[in-house]
Protein backbone atom coordinates (compact mmCIF):
# COMPACT_ATOMS: atom_id res chain seq x y z
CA UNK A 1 85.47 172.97 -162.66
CA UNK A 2 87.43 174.13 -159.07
CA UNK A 3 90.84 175.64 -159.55
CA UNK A 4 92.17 174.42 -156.60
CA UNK A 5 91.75 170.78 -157.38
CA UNK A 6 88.97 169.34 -154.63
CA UNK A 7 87.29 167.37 -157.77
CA UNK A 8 87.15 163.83 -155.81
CA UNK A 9 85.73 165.55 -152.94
CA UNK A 10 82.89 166.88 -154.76
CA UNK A 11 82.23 163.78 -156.16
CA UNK A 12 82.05 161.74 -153.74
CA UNK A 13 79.77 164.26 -151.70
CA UNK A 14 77.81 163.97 -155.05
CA UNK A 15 77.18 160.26 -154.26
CA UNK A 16 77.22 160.39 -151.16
CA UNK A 17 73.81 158.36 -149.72
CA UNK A 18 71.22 160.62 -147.50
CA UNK A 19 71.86 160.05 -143.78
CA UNK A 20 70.34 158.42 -141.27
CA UNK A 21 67.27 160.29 -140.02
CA UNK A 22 66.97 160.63 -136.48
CA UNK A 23 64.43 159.10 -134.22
CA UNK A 24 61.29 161.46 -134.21
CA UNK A 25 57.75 161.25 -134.10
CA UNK A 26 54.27 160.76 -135.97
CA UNK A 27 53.72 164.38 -135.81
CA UNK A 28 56.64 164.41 -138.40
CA UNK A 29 55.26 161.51 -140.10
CA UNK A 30 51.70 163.29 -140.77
CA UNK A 31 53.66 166.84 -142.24
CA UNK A 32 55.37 164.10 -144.76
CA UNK A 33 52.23 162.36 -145.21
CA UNK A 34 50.35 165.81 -145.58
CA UNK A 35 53.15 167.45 -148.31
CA UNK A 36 52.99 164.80 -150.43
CA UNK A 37 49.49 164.81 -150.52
CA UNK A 38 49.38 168.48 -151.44
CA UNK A 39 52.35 167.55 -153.95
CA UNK A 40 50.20 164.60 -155.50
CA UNK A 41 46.96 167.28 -155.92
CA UNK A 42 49.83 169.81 -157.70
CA UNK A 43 51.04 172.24 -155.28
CA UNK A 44 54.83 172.92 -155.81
CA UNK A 45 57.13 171.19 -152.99
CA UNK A 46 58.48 174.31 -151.32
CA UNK A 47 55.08 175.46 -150.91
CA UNK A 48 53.51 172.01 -149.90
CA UNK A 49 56.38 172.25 -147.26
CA UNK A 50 55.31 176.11 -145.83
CA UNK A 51 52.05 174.25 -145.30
CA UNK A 52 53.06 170.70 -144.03
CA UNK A 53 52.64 172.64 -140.43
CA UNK A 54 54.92 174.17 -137.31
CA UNK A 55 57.84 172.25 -136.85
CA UNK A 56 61.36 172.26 -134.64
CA UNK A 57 64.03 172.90 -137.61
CA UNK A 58 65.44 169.51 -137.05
CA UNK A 59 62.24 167.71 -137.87
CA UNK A 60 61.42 170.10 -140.79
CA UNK A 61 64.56 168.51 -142.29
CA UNK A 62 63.81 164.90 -141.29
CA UNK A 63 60.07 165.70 -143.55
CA UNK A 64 62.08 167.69 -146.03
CA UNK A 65 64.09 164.32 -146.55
CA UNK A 66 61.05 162.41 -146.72
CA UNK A 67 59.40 163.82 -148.98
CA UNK A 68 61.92 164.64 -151.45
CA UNK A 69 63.24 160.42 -151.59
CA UNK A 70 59.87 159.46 -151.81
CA UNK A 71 59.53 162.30 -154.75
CA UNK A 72 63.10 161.46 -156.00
CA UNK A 73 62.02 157.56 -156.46
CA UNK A 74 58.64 157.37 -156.60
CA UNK A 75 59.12 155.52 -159.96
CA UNK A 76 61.13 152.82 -158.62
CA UNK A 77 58.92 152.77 -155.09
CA UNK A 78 55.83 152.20 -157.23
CA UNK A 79 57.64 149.64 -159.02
CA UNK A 80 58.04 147.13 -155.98
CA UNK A 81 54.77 148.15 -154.44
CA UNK A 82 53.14 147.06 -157.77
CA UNK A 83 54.25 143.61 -157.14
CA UNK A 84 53.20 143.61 -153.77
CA UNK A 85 49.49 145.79 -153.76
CA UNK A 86 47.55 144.09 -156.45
CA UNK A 87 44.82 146.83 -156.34
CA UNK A 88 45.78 149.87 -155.33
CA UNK A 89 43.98 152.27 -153.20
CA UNK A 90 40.95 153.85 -154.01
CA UNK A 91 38.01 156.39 -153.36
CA UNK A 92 38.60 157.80 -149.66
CA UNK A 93 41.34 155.46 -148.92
CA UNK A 94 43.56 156.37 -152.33
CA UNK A 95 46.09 159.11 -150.31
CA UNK A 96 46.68 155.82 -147.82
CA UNK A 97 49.18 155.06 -151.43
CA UNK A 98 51.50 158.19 -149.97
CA UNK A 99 52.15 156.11 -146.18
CA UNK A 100 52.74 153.08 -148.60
CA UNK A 101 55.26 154.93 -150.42
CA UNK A 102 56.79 156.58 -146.80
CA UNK A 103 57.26 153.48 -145.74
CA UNK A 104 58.86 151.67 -148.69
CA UNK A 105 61.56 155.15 -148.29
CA UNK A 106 62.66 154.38 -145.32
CA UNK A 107 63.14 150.98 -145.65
CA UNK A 108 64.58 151.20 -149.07
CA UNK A 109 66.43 154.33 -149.18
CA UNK A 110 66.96 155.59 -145.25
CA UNK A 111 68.37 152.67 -144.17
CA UNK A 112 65.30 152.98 -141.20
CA UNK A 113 65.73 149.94 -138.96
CA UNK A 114 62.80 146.96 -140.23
CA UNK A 115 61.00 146.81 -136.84
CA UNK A 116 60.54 150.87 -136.51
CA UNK A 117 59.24 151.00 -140.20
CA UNK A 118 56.99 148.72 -139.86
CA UNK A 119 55.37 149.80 -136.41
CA UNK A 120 55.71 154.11 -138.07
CA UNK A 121 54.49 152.79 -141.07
CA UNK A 122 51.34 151.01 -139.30
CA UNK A 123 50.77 153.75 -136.62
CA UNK A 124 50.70 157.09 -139.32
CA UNK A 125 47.78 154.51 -141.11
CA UNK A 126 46.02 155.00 -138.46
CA UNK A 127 46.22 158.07 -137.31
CA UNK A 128 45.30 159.58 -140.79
CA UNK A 129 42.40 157.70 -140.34
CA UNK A 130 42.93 154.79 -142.60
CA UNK A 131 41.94 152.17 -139.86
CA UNK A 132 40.80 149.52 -141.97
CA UNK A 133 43.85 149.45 -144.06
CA UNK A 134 46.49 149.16 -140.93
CA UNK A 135 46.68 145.29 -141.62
CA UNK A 136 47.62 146.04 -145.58
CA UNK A 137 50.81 148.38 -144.28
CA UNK A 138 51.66 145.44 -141.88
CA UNK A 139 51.82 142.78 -144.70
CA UNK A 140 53.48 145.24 -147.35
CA UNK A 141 56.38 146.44 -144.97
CA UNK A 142 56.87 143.14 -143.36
CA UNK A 143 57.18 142.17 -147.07
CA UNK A 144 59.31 144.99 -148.09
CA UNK A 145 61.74 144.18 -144.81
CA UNK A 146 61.84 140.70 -146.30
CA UNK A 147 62.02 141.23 -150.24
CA UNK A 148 62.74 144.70 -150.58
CA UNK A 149 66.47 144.62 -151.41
CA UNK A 150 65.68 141.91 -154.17
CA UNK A 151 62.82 143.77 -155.41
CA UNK A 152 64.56 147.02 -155.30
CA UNK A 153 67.42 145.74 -157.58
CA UNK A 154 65.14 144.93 -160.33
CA UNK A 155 64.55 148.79 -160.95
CA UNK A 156 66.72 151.72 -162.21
CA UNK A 157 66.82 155.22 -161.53
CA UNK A 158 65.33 156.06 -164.96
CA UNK A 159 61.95 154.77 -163.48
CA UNK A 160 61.59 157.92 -162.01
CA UNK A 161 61.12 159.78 -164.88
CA UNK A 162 57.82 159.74 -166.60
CA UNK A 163 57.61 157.90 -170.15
CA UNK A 164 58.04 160.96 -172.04
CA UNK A 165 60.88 162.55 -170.23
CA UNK A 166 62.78 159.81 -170.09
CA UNK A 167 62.25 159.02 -174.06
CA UNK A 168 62.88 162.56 -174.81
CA UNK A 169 66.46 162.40 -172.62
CA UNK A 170 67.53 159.21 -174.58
CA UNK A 171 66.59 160.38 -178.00
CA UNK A 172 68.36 163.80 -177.90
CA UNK A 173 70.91 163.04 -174.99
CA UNK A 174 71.58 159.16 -175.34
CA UNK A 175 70.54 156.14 -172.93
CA UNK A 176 74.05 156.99 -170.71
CA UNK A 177 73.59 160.44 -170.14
CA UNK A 178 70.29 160.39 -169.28
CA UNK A 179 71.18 156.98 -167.15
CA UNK A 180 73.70 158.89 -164.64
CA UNK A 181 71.84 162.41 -165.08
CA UNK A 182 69.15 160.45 -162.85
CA UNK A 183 71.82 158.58 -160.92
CA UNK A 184 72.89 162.05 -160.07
CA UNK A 185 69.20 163.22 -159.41
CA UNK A 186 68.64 160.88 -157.07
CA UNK A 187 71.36 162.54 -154.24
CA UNK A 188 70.88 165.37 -152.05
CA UNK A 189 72.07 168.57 -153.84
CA UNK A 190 74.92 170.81 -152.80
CA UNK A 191 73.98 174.18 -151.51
CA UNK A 192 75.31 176.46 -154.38
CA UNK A 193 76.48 180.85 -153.69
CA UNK A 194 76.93 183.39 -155.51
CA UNK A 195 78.91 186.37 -153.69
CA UNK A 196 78.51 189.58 -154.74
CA UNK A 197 81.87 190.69 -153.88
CA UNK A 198 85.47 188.81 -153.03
CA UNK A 199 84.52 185.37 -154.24
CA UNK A 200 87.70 183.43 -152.54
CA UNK A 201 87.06 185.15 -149.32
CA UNK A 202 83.59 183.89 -148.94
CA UNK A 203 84.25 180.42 -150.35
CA UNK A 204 86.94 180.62 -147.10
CA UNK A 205 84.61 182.00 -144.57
CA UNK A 206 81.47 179.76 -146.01
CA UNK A 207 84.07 176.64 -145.91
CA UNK A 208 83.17 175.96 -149.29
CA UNK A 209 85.22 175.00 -152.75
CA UNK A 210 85.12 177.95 -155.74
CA UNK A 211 83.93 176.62 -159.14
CA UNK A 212 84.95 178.28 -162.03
CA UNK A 213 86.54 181.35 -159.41
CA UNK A 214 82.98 182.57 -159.04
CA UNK A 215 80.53 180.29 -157.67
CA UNK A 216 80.77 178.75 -154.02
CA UNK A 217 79.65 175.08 -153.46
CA UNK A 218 79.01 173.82 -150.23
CA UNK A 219 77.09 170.61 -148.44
CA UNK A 220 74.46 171.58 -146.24
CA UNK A 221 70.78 170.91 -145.35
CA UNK A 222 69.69 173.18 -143.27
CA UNK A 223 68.46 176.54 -143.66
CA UNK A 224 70.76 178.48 -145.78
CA UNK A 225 69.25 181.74 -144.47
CA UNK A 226 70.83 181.20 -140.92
CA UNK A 227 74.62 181.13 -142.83
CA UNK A 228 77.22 184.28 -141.77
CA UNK A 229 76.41 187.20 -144.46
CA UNK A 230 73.19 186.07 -145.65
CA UNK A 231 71.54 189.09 -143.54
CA UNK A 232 74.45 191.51 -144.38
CA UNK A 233 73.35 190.66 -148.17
CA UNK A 234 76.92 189.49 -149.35
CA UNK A 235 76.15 186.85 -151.32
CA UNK A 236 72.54 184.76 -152.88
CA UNK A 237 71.79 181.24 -153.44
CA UNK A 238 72.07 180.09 -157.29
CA UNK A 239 73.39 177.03 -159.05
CA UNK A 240 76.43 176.86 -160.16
CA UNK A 241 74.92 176.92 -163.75
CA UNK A 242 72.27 179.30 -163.51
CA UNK A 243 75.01 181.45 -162.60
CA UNK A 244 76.38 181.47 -165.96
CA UNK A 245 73.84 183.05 -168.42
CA UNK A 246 74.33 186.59 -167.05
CA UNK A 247 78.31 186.80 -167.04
CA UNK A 248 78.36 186.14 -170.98
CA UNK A 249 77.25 189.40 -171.79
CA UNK A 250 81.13 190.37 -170.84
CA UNK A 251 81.37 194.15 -169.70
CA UNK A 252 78.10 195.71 -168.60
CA UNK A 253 79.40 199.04 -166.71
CA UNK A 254 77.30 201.89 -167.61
CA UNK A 255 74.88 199.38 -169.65
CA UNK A 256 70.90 199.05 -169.66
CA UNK A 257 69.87 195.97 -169.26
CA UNK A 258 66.58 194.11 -169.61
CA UNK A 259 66.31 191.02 -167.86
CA UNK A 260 63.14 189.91 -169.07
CA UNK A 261 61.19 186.71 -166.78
CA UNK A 262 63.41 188.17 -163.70
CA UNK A 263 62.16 186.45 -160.14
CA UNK A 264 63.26 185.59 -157.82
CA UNK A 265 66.23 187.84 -158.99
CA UNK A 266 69.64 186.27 -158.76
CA UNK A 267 71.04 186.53 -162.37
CA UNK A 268 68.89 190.51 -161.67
CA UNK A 269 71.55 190.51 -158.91
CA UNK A 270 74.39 189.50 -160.98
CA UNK A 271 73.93 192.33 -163.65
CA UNK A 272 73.63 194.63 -160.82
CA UNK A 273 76.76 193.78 -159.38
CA UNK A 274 78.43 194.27 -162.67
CA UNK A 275 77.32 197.55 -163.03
CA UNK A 276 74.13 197.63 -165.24
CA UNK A 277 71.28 199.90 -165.22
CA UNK A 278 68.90 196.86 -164.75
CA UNK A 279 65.12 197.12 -166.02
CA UNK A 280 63.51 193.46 -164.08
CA UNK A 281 60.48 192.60 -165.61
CA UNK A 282 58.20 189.84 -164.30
CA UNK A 283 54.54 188.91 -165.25
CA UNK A 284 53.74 188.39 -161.47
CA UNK A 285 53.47 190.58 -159.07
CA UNK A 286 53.79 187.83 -156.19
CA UNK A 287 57.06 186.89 -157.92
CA UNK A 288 58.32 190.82 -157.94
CA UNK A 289 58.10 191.21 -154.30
CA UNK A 290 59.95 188.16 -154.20
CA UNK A 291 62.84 189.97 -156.08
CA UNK A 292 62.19 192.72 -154.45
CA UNK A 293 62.59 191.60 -151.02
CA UNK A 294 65.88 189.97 -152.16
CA UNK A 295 67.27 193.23 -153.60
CA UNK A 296 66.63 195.23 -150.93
CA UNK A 297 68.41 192.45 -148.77
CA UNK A 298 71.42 192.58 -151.12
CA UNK A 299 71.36 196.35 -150.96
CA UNK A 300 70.48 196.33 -154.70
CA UNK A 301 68.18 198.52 -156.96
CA UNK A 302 66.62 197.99 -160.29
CA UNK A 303 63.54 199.40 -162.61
CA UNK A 304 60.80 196.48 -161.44
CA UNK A 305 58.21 196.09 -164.16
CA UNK A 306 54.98 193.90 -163.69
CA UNK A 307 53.94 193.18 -167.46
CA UNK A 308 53.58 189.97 -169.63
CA UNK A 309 56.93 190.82 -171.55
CA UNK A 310 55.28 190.29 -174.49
CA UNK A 311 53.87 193.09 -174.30
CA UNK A 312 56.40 195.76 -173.25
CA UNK A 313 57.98 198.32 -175.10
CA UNK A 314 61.04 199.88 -173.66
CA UNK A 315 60.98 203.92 -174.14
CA UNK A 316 64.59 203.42 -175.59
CA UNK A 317 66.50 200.59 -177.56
CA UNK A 318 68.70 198.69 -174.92
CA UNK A 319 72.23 197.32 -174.87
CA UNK A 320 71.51 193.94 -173.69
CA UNK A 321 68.32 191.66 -173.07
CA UNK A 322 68.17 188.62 -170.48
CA UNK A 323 65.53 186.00 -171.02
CA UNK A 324 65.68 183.47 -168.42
CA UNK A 325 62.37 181.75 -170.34
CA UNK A 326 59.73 180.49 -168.03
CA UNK A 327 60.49 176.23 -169.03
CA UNK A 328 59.27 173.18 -167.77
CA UNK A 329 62.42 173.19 -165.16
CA UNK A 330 62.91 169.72 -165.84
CA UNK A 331 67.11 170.25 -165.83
CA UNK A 332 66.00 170.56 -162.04
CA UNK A 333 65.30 167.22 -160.76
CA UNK A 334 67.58 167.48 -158.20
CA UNK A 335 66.69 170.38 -156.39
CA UNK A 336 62.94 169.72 -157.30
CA UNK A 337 62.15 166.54 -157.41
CA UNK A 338 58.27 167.47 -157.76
CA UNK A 339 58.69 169.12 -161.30
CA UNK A 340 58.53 165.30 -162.90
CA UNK A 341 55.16 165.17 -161.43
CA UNK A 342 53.98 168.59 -162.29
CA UNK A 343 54.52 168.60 -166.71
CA UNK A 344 53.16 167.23 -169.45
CA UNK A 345 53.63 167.28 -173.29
CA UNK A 346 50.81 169.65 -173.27
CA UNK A 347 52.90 171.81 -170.83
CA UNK A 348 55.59 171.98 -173.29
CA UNK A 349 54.01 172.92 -176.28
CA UNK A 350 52.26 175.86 -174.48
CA UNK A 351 55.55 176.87 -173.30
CA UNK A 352 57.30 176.69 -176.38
CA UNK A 353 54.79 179.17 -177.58
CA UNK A 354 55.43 181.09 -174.82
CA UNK A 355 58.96 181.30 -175.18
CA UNK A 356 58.57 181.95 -178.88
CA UNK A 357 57.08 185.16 -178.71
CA UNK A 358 59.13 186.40 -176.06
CA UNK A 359 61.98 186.13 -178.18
CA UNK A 360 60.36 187.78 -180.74
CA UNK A 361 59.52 190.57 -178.57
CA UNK A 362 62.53 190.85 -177.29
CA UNK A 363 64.60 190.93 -180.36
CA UNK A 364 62.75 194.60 -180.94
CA UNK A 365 64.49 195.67 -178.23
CA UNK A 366 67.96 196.08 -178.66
CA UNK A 367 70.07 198.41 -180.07
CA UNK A 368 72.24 197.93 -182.91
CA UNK A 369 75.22 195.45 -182.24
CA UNK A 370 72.89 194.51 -179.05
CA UNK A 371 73.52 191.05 -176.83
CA UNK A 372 70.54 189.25 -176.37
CA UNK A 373 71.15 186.02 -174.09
CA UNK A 374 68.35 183.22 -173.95
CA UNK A 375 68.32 180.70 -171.04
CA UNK A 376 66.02 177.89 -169.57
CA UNK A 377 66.79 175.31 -166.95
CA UNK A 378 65.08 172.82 -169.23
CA UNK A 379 66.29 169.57 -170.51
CA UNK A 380 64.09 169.39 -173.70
CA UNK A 381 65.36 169.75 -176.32
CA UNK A 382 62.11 171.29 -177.83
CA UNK A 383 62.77 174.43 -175.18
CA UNK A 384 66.23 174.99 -176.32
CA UNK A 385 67.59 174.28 -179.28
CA UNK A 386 64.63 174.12 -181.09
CA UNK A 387 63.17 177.58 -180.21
CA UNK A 388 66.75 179.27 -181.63
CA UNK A 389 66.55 177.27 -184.75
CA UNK A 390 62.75 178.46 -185.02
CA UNK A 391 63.97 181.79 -184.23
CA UNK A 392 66.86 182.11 -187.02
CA UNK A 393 64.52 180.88 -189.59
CA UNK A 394 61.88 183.43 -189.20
CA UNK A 395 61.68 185.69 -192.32
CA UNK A 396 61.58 189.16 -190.24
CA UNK A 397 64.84 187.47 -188.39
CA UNK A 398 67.51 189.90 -188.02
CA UNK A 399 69.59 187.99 -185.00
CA UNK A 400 72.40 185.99 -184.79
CA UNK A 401 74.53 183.44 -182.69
CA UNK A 402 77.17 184.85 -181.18
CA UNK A 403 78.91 181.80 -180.31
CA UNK A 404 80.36 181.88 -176.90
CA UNK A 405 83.98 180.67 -176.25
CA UNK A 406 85.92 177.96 -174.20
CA UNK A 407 87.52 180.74 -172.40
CA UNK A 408 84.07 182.39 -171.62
CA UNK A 409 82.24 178.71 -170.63
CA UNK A 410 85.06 177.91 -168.71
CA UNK A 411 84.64 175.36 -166.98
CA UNK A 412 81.19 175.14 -168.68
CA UNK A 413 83.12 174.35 -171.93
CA UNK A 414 82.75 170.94 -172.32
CA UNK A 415 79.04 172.00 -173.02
CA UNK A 416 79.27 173.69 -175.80
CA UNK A 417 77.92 172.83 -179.18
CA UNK A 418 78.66 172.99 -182.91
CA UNK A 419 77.11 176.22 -183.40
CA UNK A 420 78.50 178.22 -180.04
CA UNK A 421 75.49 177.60 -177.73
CA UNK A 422 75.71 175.61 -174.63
CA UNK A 423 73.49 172.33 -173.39
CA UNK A 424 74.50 171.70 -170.04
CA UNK A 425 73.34 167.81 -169.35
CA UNK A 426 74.02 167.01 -165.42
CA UNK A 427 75.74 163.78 -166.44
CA UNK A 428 78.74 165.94 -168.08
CA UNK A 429 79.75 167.39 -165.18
CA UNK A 430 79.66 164.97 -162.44
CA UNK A 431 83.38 165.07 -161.05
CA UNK A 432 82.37 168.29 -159.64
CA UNK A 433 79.23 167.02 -158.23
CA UNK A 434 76.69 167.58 -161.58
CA UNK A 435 74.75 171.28 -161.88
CA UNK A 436 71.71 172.41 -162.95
CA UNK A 437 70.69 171.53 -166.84
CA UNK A 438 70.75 174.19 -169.09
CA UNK A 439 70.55 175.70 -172.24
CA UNK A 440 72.13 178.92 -173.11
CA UNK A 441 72.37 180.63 -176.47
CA UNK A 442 74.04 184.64 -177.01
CA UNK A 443 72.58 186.03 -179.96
CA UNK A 444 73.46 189.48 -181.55
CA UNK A 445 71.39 191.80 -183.20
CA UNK A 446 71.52 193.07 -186.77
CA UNK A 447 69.85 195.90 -186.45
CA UNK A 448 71.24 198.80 -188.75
């Protein structure tokens, strides 16, 4: 995917293994403890984060790491404390499970010295006020400091998914894919940019690597807000593959847009900077002054629109319609480790519904000849290709695929499908250090 041939190095930053935390304190050890309790009752992990209390930067990012391994392999951490804990915790005591599961992380997965797990391990028992169960964190980490590496080896990285992710991944993706998709899932992701303006200058002054001559990639863990031109506006955080839904539409000088589900607002950005007159709608006002605060920053304006978009009616047919489709998010893992935790079959039939009749809707939009593109950062199947195939059947159905080219994927070709759409499955794409998963269909409208 880069032009200027840095492929191994992405790759092996792609495997690369999380570092070594550095020596800090229980107060750290609590905001973990306290996150992944608010994770486990169903808060989302950014916000569980905001509220896992005030924190030097450098220990925010020794929690932030944490939290997210523990999220990351919780399957295969539950796994070897299974064979250890015979009966888990219960009634007051069950969040005590969550210092278990710190614990086993640092031994298993932070490379965290045996005798300072242990004694962490014991002491953040304590002092959330699990006395009676500081003996049980002694005999499970002296265990794990013993046995771990055996016990760890008996597990994969597919144990992290729930049962019905992972047999969904294998049935429509294959046992491989969906093996190194969560290989991939398991590392650190790369901090992916998208400039508004002179993408090979900022890749230079970011000391990144371009991908696909648009998109700049970068490692880092820290606070991407604190980078040179975030505050000047010159450029927004987006994966690499998110990136690509709003640059199919080709030439949008001059053209109205819709982009329908917009928040936070970086494909709104995109059609911006190509020179639509952008209409963002959004169901949530929260979620608007989200995009609005980053357009402002970005020294961008658009038509902002709180309605469910099911319900909106444009004053005038448009040229083009974006639907980035609220999805489960489950293509990603990576970057949000706490979306496995957070979804359920249920979830996905409600949102196939959902994303249904926003099709619909929009479909009644467009002008004649009009580009409607339709987009989730889902890996079901049912949330993809499924919802076009319900869509082209319909018997009011006046849309069609406009099947998008090699030359227009580019380096997103390899994704494409039979029909012109594009599944983007992590695995594919890890010599450039995996992306986002994705599906992305262009339809055209056949209204006359």
């Amino acid at each position: 995917m880069r032009k200027n041939k840095p492929d191994q190095t992405a790759m092996s930053s792609s495997r690369r293994q999380p570092r070594q935390p550095a020596k800090t304190g229980l107060a750290s050890r609590l905001a973990a403890f306290s996150a992944l309790k608010d994770v486990s009752g169903g808060r989302h992990l950014d916000e569980a984060m905001r509220h896992a209390g005030d924190l030097e930067q450098r220990d925010r990012g020794f929690v932030r790491l944490l939290v997210t391994t523990v999220l990351r392999r919780q399957g295969q951490i539950d796994r070897v404390l299974d064979d250890i804990v015979t009966k888990r915790p219960a009634g007051r005591t069950r969040d005590a499970i969550e210092i278990l599961r710190l614990g086993a992380a640092q031994l298993l997965f932070l490379e965290t010295g045996a005798h300072a797990a242990v004694d962490s391990t014991v002491d953040l028992m304590r002092a959330a006020g699990f006395h009676g169960m500081t003996g049980l964190a002694n005999a499970v980490m002296r265990r794990l400091s013993r046995d771990g590496a055996d016990m760890l080896a008996r597990t994969v990285p597919e144990d992290n998914l729930p049962d019905w992710i992972r047999q969904d991944w294998q049935r429509h993706w294959g046992d491989d894919r969906t093996r190194r998709t969560m290989e991939l899932a398991m590392m650190p992701p790369p901090l992916d940019i998208t400039p508004a303006r002179d993408p090979a200058g900022w890749s230079a002054r970011l000391d990144g690597v371009l991908v696909d001559g648009r998109s700049i990639r970068r490692d880092f863990d820290g606070d991407p807000t604190l980078l040179d031109g975030f505050e000047d506006g010159a450029w927004w955080v987006q994966d690499v593959a998110a990136a690509l839904p709003a640059r199919l539409f080709g030439d949008l000088a001059g053209r109205r847009v819709i982009d329908l589900c917009a928040a936070p607002g970086g494909k709104t950005a995109q059609l911006i900077a190509a020179g639509a007159h952008v209409t963002a709608i959004d169901t949530s006002e929260r979620r608007l002054r989200v995009l609005r605060r980053n357009l402002q920053r970005l020294g961008m304006s658009a038509e902002l629109v709180q309605i469910d978009g099911r319900r909106y009616r444009p004053e005038a047919a448009v040229d083009a319609v974006l639907i980035d489709a609220p999805c489960s998010a489950t293509g990603t893992l990576r970057r949000r480790p706490d979306v496995a935790y957070h979804r359920s079959p249920a979830d996905i039939e409600k949102l196939t519904k959902t994303q249904g009749e926003l099709l619909a809707a929009a479909a009644e939009w467009l002008a004649p000849g009009g580009c409607l593109i339709y987009a989730t950062c889902s890996l079901q199947h049912e949330e993809g290709e499924a919802i076009i195939d319900a869509c082209l059947r319909r018997p009011d159905n006046q849309m069609t695929i406009d099947p998008v080219t090699a030359t227009e994927a580019g380096s997103f070709a390899p994704a494409l499908t039979d029909t012109g759409t594009l599944r983007i499955v992590p695995a594919d794409f890890l010599s450039v250090g995996g992306a986002d998963g994705f599906f992305i269909a262009r339809l055209k409208s056949g209204r006359g």
